[in-house]
Protein backbone atom coordinates (compact mmCIF):
# COMPACT_ATOMS: atom_id res chain seq x y z
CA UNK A 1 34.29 17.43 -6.94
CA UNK A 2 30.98 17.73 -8.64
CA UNK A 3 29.79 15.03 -10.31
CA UNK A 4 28.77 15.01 -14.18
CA UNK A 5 26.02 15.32 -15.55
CA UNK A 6 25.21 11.04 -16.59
CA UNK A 7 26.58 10.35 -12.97
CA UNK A 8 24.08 12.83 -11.20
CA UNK A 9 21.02 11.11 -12.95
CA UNK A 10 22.22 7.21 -12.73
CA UNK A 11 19.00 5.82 -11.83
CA UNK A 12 18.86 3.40 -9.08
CA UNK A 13 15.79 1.37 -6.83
CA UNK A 14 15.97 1.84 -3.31
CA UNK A 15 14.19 -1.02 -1.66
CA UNK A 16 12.01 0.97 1.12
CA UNK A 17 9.87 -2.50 2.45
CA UNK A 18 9.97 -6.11 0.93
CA UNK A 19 7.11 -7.66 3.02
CA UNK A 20 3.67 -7.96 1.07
CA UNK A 21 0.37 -8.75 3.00
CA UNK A 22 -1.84 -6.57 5.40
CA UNK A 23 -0.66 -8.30 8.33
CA UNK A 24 2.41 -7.16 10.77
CA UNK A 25 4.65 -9.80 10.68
CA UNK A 26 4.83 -11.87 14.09
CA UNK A 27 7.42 -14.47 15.16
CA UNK A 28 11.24 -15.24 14.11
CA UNK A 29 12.92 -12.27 11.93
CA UNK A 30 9.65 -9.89 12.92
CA UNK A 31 10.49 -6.23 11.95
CA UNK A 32 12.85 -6.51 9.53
CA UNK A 33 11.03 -5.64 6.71
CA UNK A 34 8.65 -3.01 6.35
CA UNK A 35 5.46 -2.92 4.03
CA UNK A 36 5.98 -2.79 0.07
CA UNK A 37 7.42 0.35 -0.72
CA UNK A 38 9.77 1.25 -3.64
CA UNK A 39 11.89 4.36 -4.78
CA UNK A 40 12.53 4.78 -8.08
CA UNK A 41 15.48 7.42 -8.02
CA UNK A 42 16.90 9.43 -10.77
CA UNK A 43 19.20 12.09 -9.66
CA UNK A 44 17.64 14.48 -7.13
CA UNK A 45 13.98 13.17 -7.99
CA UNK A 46 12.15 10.14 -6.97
CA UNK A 47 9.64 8.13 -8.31
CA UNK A 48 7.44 5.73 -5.41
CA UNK A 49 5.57 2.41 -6.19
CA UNK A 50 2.87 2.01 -3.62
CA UNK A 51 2.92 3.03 0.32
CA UNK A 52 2.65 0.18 2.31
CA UNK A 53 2.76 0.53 6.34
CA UNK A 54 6.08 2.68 7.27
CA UNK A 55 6.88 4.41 3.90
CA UNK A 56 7.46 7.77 5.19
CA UNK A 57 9.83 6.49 8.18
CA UNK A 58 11.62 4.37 5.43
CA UNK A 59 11.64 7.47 2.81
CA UNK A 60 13.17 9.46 5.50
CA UNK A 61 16.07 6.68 6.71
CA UNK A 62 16.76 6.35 2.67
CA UNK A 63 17.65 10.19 3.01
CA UNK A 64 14.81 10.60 0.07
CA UNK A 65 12.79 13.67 1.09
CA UNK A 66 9.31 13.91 0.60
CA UNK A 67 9.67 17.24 -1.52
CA UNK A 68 11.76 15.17 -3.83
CA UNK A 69 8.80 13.23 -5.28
CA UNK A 70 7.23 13.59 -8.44
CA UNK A 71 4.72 10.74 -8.68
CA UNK A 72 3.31 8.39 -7.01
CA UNK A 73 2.62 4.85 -8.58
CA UNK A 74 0.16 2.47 -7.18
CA UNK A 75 -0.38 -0.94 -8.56
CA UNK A 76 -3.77 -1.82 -7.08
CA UNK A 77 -5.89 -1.19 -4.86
CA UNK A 78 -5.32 -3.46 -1.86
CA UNK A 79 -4.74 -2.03 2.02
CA UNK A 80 -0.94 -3.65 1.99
CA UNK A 81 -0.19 -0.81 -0.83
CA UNK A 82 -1.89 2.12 0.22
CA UNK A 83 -2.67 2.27 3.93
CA UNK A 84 0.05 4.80 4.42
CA UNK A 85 -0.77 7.02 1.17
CA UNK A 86 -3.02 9.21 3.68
CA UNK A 87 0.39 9.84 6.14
CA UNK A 88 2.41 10.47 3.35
CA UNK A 89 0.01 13.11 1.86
CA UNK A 90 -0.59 14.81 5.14
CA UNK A 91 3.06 14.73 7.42
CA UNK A 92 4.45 15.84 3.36
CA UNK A 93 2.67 18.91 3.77
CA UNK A 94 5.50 19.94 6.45
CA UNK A 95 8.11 19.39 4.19
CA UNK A 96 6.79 21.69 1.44
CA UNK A 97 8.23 24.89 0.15
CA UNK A 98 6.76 27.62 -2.27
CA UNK A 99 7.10 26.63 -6.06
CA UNK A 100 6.91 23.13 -5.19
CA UNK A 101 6.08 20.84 -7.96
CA UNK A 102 2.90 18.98 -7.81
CA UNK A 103 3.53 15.36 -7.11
CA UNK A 104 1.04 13.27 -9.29
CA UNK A 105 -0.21 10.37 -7.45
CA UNK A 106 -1.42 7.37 -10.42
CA UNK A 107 -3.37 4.63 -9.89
CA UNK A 108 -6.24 2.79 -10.57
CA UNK A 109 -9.49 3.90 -10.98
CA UNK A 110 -12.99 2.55 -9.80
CA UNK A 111 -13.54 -1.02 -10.25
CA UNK A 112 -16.90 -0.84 -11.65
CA UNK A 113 -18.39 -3.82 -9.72
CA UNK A 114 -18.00 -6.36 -6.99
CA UNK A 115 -15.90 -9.40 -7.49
CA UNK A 116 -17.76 -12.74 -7.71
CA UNK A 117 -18.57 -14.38 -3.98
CA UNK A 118 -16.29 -17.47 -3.64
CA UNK A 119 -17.97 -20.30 -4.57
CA UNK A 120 -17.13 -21.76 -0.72
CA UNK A 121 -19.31 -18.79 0.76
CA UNK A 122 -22.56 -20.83 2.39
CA UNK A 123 -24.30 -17.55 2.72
CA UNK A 124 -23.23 -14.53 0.26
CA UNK A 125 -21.25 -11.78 2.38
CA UNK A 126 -22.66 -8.42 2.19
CA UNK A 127 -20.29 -5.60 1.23
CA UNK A 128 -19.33 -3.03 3.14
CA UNK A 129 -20.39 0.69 1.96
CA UNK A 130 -22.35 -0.48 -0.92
CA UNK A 131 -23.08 3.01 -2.27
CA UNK A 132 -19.47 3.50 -3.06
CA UNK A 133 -17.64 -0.35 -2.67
CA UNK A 134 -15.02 -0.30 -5.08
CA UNK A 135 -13.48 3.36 -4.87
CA UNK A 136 -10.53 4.19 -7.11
CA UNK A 137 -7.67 5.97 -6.22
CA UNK A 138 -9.11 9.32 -6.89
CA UNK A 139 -11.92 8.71 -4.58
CA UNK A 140 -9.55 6.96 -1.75
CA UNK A 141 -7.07 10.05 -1.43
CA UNK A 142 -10.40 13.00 -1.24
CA UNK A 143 -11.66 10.32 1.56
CA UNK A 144 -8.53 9.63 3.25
CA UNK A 145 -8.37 13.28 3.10
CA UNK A 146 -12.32 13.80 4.46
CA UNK A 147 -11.71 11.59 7.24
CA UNK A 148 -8.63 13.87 8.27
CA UNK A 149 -10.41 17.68 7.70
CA UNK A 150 -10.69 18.23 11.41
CA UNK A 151 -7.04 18.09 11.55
CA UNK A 152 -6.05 19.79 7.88
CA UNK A 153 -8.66 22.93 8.70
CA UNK A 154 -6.50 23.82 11.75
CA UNK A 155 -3.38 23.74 10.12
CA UNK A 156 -4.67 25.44 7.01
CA UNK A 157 -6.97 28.43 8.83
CA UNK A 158 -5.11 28.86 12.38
CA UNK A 159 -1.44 28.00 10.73
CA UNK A 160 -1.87 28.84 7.33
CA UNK A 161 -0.45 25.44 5.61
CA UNK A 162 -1.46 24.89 2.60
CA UNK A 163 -3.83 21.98 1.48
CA UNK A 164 -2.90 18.16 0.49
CA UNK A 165 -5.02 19.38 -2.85
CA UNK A 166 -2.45 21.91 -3.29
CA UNK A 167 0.15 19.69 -3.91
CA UNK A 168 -1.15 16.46 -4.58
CA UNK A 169 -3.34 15.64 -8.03
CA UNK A 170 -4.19 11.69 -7.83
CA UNK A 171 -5.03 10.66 -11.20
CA UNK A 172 -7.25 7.27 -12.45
CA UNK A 173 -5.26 5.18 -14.72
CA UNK A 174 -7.48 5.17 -18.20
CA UNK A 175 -7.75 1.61 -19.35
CA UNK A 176 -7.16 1.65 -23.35
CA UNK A 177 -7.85 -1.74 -23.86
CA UNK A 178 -11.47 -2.14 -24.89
CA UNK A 179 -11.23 -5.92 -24.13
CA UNK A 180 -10.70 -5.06 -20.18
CA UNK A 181 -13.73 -6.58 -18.04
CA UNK A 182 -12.56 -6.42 -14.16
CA UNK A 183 -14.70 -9.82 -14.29
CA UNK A 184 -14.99 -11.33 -17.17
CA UNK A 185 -11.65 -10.55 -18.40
CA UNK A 186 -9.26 -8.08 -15.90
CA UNK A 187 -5.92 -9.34 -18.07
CA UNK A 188 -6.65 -9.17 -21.38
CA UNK A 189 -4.50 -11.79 -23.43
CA UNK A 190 -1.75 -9.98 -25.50
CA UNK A 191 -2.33 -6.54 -24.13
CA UNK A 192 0.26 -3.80 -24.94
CA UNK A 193 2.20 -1.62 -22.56
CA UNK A 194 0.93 1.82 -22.57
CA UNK A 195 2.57 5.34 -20.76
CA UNK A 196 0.63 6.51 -17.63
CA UNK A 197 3.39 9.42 -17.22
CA UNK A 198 6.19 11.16 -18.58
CA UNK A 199 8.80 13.71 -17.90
CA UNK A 200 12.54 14.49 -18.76
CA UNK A 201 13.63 11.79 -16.99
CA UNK A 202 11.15 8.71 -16.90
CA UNK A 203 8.64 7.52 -18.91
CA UNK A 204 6.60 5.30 -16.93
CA UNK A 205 4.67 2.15 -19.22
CA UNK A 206 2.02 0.13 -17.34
CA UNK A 207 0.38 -3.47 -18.10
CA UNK A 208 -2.52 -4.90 -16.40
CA UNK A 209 -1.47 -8.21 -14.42
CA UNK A 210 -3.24 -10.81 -12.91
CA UNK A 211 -4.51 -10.83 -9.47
CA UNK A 212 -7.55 -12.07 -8.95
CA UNK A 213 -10.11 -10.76 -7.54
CA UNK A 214 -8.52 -7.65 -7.54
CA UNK A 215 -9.39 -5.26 -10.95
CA UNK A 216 -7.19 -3.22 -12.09
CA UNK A 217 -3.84 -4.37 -11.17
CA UNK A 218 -1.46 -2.81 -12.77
CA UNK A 219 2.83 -3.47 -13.15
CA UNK A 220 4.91 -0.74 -14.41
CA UNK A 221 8.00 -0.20 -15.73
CA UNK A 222 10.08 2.85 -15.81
CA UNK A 223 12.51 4.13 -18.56
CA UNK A 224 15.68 6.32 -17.91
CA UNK A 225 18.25 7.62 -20.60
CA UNK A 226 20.54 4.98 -18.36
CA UNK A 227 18.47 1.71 -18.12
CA UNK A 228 14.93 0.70 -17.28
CA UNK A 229 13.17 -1.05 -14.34
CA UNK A 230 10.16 -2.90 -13.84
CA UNK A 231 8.02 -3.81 -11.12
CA UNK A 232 5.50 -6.59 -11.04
CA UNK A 233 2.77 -5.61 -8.37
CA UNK A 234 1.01 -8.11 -7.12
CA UNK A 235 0.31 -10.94 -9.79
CA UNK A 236 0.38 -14.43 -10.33
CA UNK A 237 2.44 -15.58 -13.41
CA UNK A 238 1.36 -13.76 -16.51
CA UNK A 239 2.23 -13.19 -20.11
CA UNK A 240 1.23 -9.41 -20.19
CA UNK A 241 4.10 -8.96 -17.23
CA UNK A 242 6.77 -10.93 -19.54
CA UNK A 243 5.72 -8.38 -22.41
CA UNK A 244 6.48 -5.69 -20.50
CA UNK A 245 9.66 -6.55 -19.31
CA UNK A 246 11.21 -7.79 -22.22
CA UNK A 247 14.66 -6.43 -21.56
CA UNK A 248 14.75 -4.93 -18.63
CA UNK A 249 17.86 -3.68 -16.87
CA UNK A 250 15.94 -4.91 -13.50
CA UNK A 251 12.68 -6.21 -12.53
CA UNK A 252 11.23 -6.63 -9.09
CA UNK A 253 8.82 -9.16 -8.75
CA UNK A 254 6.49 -11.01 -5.62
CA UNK A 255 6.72 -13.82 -4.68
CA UNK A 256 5.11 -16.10 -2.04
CA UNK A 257 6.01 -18.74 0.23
CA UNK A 258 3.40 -21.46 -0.76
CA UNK A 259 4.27 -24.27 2.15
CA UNK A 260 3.47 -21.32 4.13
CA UNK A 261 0.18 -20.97 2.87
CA UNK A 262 -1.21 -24.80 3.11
CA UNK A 263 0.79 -25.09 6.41
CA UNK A 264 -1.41 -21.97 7.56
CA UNK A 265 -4.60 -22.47 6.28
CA UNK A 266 -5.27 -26.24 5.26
CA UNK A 267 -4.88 -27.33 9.23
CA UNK A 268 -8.30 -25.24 9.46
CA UNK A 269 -9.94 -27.01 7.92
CA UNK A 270 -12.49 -24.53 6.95
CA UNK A 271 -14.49 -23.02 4.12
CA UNK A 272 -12.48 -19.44 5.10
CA UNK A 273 -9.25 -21.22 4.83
CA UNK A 274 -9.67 -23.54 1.85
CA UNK A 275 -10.66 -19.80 0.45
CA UNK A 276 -7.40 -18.33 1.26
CA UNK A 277 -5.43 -21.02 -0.31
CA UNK A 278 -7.55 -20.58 -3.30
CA UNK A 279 -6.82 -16.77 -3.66
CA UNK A 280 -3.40 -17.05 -2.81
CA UNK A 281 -2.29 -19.78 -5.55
CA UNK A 282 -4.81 -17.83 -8.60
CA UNK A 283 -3.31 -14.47 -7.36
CA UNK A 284 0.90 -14.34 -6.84
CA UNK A 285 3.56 -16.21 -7.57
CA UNK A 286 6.23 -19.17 -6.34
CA UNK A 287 10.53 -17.59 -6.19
CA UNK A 288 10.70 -20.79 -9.41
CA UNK A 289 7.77 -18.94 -11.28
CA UNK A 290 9.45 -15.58 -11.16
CA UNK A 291 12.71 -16.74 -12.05
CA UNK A 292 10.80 -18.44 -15.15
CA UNK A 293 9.04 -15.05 -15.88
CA UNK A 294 12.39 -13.07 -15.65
CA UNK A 295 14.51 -15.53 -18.32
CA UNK A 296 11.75 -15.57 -20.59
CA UNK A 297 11.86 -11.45 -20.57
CA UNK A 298 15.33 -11.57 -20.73
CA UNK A 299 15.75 -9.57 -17.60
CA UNK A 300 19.40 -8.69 -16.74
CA UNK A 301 18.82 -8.65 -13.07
CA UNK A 302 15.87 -10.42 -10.72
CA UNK A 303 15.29 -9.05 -7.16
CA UNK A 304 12.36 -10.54 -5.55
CA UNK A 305 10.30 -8.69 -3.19
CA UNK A 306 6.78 -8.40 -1.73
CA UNK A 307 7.76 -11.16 0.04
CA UNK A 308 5.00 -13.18 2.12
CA UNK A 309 5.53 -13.80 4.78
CA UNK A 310 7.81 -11.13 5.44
CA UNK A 311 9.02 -13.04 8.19
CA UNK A 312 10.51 -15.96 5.54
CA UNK A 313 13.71 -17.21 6.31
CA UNK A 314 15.98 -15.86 3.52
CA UNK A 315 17.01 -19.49 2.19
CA UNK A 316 13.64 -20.31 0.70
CA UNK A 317 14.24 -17.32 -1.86
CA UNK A 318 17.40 -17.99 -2.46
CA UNK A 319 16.86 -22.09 -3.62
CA UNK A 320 15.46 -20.31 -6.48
CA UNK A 321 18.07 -18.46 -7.83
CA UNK A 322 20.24 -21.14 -9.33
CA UNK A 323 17.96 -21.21 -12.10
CA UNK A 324 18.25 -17.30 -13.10
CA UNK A 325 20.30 -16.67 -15.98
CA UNK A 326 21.63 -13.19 -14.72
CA UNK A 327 22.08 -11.93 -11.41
CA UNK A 328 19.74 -12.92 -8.51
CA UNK A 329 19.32 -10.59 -4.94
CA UNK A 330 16.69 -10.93 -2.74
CA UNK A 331 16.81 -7.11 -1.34
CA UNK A 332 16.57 -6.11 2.17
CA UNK A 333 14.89 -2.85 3.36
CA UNK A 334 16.72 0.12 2.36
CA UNK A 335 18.83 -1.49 0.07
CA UNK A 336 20.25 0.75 -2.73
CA UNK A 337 20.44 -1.32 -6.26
CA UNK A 338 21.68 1.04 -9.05
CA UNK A 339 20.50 -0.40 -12.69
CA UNK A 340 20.83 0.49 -16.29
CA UNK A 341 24.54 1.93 -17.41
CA UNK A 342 25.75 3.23 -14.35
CA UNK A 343 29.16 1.62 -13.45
CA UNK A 344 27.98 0.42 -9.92
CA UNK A 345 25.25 -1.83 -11.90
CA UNK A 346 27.66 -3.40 -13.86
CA UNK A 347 29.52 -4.10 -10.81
CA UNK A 348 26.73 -5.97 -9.22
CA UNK A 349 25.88 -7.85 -12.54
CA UNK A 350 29.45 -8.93 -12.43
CA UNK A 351 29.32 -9.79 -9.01
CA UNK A 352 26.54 -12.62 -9.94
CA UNK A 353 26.27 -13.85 -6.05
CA UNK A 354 22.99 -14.01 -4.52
CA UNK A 355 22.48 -11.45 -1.48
């Protein structure tokens, strides 16, 4: 029996990978969860936020084809979010029929200067490519796609395939906040939510977030006739992400193990490692801090991800969730979580119990 019309578009968030960091996990639970990946998925269409490692393996065990995105959403600019955007661009290609529509890949653009140098640096590091150090996304996807033209010329003179450019148009986010510095001041206090895309069925809102030294990070939620969700990116805990969740049907947020990160890098005892632990606690966020974030925006539902380690044992996250006012989950790969009025996300609300 077909299915009606509301039913064919109830929007739901397929969890593709949960594990933040550029690292491959090692040790107890390694390979269970992927890099951060997530489907946004309204009817027949999907919606991705960022390509960490594995994201077109995990697209394809989700069933979610590549020909059935229509944008591409990355938060910033580090290697744990895009170092698969190149594969997906290029093994896509394959997938590709005549009349296809253009999938819109949004993101950042340049940074416009170098961080600061840690104030634990005894000698200043030198960048690497200093002509060009802090590309955007524009300028990553045309050099991901440089670095692969040996390969793409073959297929598109001697097999006639088409070109990434054909159906791939990555776009620089436009900052409209006049106050933004990616210095000085990359999360400007009070900022409003503003679209970065829109079609008949999402309009995507973005906020800059805080995640030091990184600049722009962005979080972004996404509105359906059925519900909304929001996704945090990378950031520690920070007003502008509150604003922009303020009601949300679902939000998926980071979070970090932080007796991880002093039991890893304090026994160093080293100017690299104190350095870690300094990036790590200005730049993500405790399981307690997100639950904190996610009452104060009145979320309905909390599902943490970007979880690091990705190797975590699933009880630290969970100690957490006692203090959420709705329902709690922390999401394996591939997980399916409908939101918004569908009667499957009631269901879950209902259901209350931590997964």
């Amino acid at each position: 029996m077909a299915l009606s019309p509301h039913e064919d578009l109830a929007p739901r968030v397929v969890t593709l990978g949960t594990a933040g960091g550029p690292r491959w996990w090692t040790g107890e639970n390694a390979g269970q969860r992927a890099g951060i990946a997530t489907a946004v998925v309204v009817g027949g269409s999907t919606y991705l936020v960022d390509a960490g490692h594995g994201v077109g393996r995990q697209l394809m065990l989700a069933g979610l084809p590549i020909n059935s995105l229509r944008g591409v959403f990355v938060t910033h600019m580090h290697s744990d979010h895009t170092i698969d955007l190149g594969s997906l661009a290029i093994f896509g290609l394959f997938t590709f029929q005549d009349g296809q529509r253009p999938v819109r890949i949004v993101g950042p653009g340049d940074r416009g200067a170098l961080p600061p140098v840690s104030p634990r640096a005894a000698v200043p590091p030198t960048p690497v490519f200093p002509l060009s150090p802090t590309p955007g996304i524009t300028e990553m996807f045309t050099n991901l796609m440089r670095a692969h033209a040996t390969d793409l010329n073959d297929r598109i003179l001697d097999a006639l395939r088409p070109s990434p450019f054909d159906y791939f148009i990555p776009e620089d986010i436009s900052i409209p906040d006049p106050a933004y510095h990616p210095n000085s001041n990359p999360t400007p206090a009070g900022m409003l939510p503003f679209t970065v895309y829109e079609d008949e069925l999402v309009t995507v809102t973005a906020t800059l977030v805080q995640h030091p030294p990184v600049a722009p990070a962005f979080a972004f939620r996404f509105d359906t006739a059925a519900g909304s969700v929001t996704i945090s990116g990378d950031t520690a805990p920070c007003e502008n992400l509150v604003r922009l969740a303020r009601g949300t049907d679902l939000l998926l947020h980071e979070a970090i193990d932080f007796d991880w990160v002093h039991r890893t890098y304090a026994s160093s005892g080293s100017e690299v490692g104190q350095a870690s632990i300094d990036h790590h606690r200005k730049s993500h966020t405790s399981p307690e801090d997100a639950v904190d974030l996610a009452n104060r925006a009145g979320a309905r539902t909390l599902a943490l991800h970007h979880l690091v380690p990705g190797t975590t044992p699933r009880s630290v996250w969970e100690r957490a969730g006692a203090q959420f006012n709705g329902t709690f989950l922390i999401p394996d790969d591939l997980d399916s979580i409908p939101f918004g009025n569908s009667p499957t996300a009631h269901t879950l609300e209902e259901a209350g119990a931590v997964r």
